[in-house]
N, C-alpha and C. Protein backbone atom coordinates (compact mmCIF):
# COMPACT_ATOMS: atom_id res chain seq x y z
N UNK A 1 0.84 -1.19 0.00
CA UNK A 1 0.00 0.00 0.00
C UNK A 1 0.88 1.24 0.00
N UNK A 2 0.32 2.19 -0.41
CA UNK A 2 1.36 3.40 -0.82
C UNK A 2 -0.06 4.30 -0.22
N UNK A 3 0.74 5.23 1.20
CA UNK A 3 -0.14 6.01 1.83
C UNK A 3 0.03 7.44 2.08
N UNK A 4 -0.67 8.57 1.73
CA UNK A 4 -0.72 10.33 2.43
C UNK A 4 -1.43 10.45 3.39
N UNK A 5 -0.31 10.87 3.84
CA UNK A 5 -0.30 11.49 5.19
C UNK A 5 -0.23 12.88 5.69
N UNK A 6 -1.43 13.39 6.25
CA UNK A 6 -1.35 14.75 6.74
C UNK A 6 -0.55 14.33 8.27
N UNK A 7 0.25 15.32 8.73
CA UNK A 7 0.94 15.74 10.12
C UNK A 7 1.12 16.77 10.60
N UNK A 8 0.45 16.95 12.01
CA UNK A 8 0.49 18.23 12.57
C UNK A 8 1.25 18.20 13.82
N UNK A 9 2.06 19.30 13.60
CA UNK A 9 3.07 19.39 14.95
C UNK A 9 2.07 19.49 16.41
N UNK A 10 2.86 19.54 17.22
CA UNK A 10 1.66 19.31 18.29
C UNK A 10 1.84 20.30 19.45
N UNK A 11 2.75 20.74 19.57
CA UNK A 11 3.38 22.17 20.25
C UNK A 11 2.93 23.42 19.12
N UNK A 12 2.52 23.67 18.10
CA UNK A 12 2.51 24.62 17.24
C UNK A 12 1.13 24.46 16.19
N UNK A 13 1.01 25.28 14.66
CA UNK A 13 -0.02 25.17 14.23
C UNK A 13 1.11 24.87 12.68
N UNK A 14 1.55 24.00 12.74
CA UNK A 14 2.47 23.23 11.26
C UNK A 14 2.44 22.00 10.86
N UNK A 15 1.57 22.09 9.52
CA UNK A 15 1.43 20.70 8.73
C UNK A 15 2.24 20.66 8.01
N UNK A 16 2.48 18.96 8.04
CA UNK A 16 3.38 18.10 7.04
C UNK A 16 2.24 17.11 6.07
N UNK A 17 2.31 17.07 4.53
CA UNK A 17 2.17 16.51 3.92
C UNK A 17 2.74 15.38 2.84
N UNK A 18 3.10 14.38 3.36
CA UNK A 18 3.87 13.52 2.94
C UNK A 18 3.04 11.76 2.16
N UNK A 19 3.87 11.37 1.51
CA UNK A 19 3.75 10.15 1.31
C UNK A 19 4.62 8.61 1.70
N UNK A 20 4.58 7.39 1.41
CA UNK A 20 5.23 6.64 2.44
C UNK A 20 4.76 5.21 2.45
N UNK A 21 5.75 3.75 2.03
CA UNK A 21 5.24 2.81 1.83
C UNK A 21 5.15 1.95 3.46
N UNK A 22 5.37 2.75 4.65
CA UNK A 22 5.47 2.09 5.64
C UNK A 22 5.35 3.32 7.12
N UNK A 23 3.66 3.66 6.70
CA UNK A 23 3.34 4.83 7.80
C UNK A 23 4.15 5.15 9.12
N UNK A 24 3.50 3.59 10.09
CA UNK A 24 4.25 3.99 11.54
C UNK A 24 5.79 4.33 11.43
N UNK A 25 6.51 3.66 10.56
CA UNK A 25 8.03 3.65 10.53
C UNK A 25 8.30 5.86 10.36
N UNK A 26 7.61 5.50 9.19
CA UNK A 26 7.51 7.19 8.98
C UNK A 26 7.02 8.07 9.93
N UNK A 27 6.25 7.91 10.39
CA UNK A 27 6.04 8.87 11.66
C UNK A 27 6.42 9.09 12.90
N UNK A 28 7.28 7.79 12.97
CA UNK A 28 8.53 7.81 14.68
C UNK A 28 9.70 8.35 13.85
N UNK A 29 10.03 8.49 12.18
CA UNK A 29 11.55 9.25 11.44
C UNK A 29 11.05 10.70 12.21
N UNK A 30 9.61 10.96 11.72
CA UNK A 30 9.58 12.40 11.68
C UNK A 30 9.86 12.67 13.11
N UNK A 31 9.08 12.36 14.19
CA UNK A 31 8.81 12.61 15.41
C UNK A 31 10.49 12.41 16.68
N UNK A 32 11.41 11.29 15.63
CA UNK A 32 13.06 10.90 15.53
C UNK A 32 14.07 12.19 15.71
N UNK A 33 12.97 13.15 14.90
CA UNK A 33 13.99 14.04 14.12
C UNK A 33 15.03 14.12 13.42
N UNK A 34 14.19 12.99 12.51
CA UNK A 34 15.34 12.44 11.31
C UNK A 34 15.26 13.13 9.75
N UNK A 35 14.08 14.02 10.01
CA UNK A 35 13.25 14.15 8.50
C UNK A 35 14.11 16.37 8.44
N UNK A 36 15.01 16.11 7.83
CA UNK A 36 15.69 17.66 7.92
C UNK A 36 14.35 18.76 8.17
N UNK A 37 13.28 18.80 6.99
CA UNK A 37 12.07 19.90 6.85
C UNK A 37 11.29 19.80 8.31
N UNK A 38 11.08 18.86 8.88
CA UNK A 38 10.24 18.56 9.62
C UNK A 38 11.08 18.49 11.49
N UNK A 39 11.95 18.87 11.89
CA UNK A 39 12.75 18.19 12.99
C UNK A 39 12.56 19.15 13.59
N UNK A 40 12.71 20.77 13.43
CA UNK A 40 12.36 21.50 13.80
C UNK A 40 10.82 21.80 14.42
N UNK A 41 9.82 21.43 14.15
CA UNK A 41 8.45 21.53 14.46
C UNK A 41 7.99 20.45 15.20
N UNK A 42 8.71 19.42 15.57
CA UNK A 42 8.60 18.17 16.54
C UNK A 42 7.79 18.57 17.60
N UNK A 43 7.13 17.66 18.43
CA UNK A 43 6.69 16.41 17.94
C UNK A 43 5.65 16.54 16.99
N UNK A 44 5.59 15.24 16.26
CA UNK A 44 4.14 15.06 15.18
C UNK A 44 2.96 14.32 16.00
N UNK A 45 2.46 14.26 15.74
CA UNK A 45 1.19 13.58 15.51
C UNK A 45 0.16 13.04 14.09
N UNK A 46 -0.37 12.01 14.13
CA UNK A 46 -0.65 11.67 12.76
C UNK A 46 -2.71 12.02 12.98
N UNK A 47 -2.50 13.37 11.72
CA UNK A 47 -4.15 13.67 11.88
C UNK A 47 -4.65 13.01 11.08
N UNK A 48 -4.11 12.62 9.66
CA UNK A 48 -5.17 11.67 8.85
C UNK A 48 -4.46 11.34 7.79
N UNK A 49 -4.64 10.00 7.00
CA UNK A 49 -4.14 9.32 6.43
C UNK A 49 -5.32 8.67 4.85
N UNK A 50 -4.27 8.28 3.89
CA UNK A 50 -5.18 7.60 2.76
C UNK A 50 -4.26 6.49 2.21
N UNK A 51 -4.60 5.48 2.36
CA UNK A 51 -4.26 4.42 1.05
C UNK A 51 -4.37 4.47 0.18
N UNK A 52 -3.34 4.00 -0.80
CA UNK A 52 -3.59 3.96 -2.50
C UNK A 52 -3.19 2.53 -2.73
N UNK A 53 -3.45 1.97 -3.43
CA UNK A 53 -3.05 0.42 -3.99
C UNK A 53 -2.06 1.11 -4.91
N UNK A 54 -2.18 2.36 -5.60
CA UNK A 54 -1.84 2.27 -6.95
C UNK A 54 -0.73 3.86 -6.71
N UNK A 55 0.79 3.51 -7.05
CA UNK A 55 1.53 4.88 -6.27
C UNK A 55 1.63 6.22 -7.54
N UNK A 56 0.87 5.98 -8.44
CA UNK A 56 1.06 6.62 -9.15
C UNK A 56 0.01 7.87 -8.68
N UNK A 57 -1.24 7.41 -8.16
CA UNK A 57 -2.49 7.70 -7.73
C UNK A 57 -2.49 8.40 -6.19
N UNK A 58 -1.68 7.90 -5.53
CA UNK A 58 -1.01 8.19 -4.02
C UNK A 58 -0.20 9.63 -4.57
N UNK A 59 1.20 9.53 -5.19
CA UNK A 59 1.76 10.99 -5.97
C UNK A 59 0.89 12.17 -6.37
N UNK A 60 -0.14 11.61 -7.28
CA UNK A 60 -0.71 12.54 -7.16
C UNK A 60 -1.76 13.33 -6.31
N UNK A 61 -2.48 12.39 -5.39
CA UNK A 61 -3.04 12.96 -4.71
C UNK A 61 -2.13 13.71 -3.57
N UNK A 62 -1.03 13.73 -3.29
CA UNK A 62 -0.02 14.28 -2.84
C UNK A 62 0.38 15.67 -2.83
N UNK A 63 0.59 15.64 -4.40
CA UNK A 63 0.97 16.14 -5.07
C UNK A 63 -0.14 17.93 -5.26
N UNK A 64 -1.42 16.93 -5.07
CA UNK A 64 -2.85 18.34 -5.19
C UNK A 64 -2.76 18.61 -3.53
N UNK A 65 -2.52 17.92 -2.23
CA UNK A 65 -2.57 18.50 -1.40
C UNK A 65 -1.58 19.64 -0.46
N UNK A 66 -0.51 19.65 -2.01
CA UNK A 66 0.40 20.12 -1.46
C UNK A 66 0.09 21.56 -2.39
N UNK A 67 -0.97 21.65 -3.10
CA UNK A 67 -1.22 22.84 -4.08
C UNK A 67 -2.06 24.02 -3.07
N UNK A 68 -2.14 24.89 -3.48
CA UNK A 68 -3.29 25.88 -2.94
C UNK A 68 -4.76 25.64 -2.51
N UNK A 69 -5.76 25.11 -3.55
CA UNK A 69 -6.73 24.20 -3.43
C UNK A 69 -6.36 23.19 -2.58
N UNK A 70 -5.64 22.37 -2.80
CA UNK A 70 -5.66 21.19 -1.77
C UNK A 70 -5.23 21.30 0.05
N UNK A 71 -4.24 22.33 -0.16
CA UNK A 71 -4.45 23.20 1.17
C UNK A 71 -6.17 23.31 1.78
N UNK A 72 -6.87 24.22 1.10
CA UNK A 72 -8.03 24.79 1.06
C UNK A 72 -8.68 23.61 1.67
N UNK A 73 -9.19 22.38 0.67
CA UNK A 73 -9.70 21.07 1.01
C UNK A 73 -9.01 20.42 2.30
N UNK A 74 -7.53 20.27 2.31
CA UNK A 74 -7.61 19.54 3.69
C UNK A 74 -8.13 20.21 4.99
N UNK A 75 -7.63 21.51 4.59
CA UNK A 75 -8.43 22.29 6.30
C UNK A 75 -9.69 22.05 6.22
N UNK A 76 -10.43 22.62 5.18
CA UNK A 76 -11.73 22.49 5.80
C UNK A 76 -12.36 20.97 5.95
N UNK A 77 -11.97 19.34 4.76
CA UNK A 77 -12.74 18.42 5.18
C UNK A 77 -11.56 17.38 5.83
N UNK A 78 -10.56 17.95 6.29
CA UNK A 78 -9.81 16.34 6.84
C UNK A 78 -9.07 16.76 8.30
């Protein structure tokens, strides 16, 4: 499974939008302070997540939540 992941710091008001063939592993890197963008805004927390079977489909939905609109959409429905 190939999964996006929204992450919100938990001391602050900073999302991470990422993708990832092995969630929990990925979210103790970030929370590790292994992930350079992200080490600074520690700790994470995981607000919501999507499966893709298909990673081409995962990229792009990624890919739109990392756009203006998709900003827009995750605040207000996720």
């Amino acid at each position: 499974m190939h999964y996006v992941c929204i992450l919100r710091s938990i001391e602050g008001d900073h999302f991470y939008v990422g993708r990832t063939d092995d969630l929990r592993s990925r979210v103790k890197s970030h929370n590790a302070g292994n992930v350079r963008h992200t080490s600074k805004f520690g700790p994470w927390r995981l607000c919501t997540y999507l499966a893709f079977s298909d990673e081409v489909r995962a990229i792009s939905f990624e890919n739109y939540l990392k756009s203006g609109s998709g900003r827009a959409f995750a605040a207000k429905r996720l």
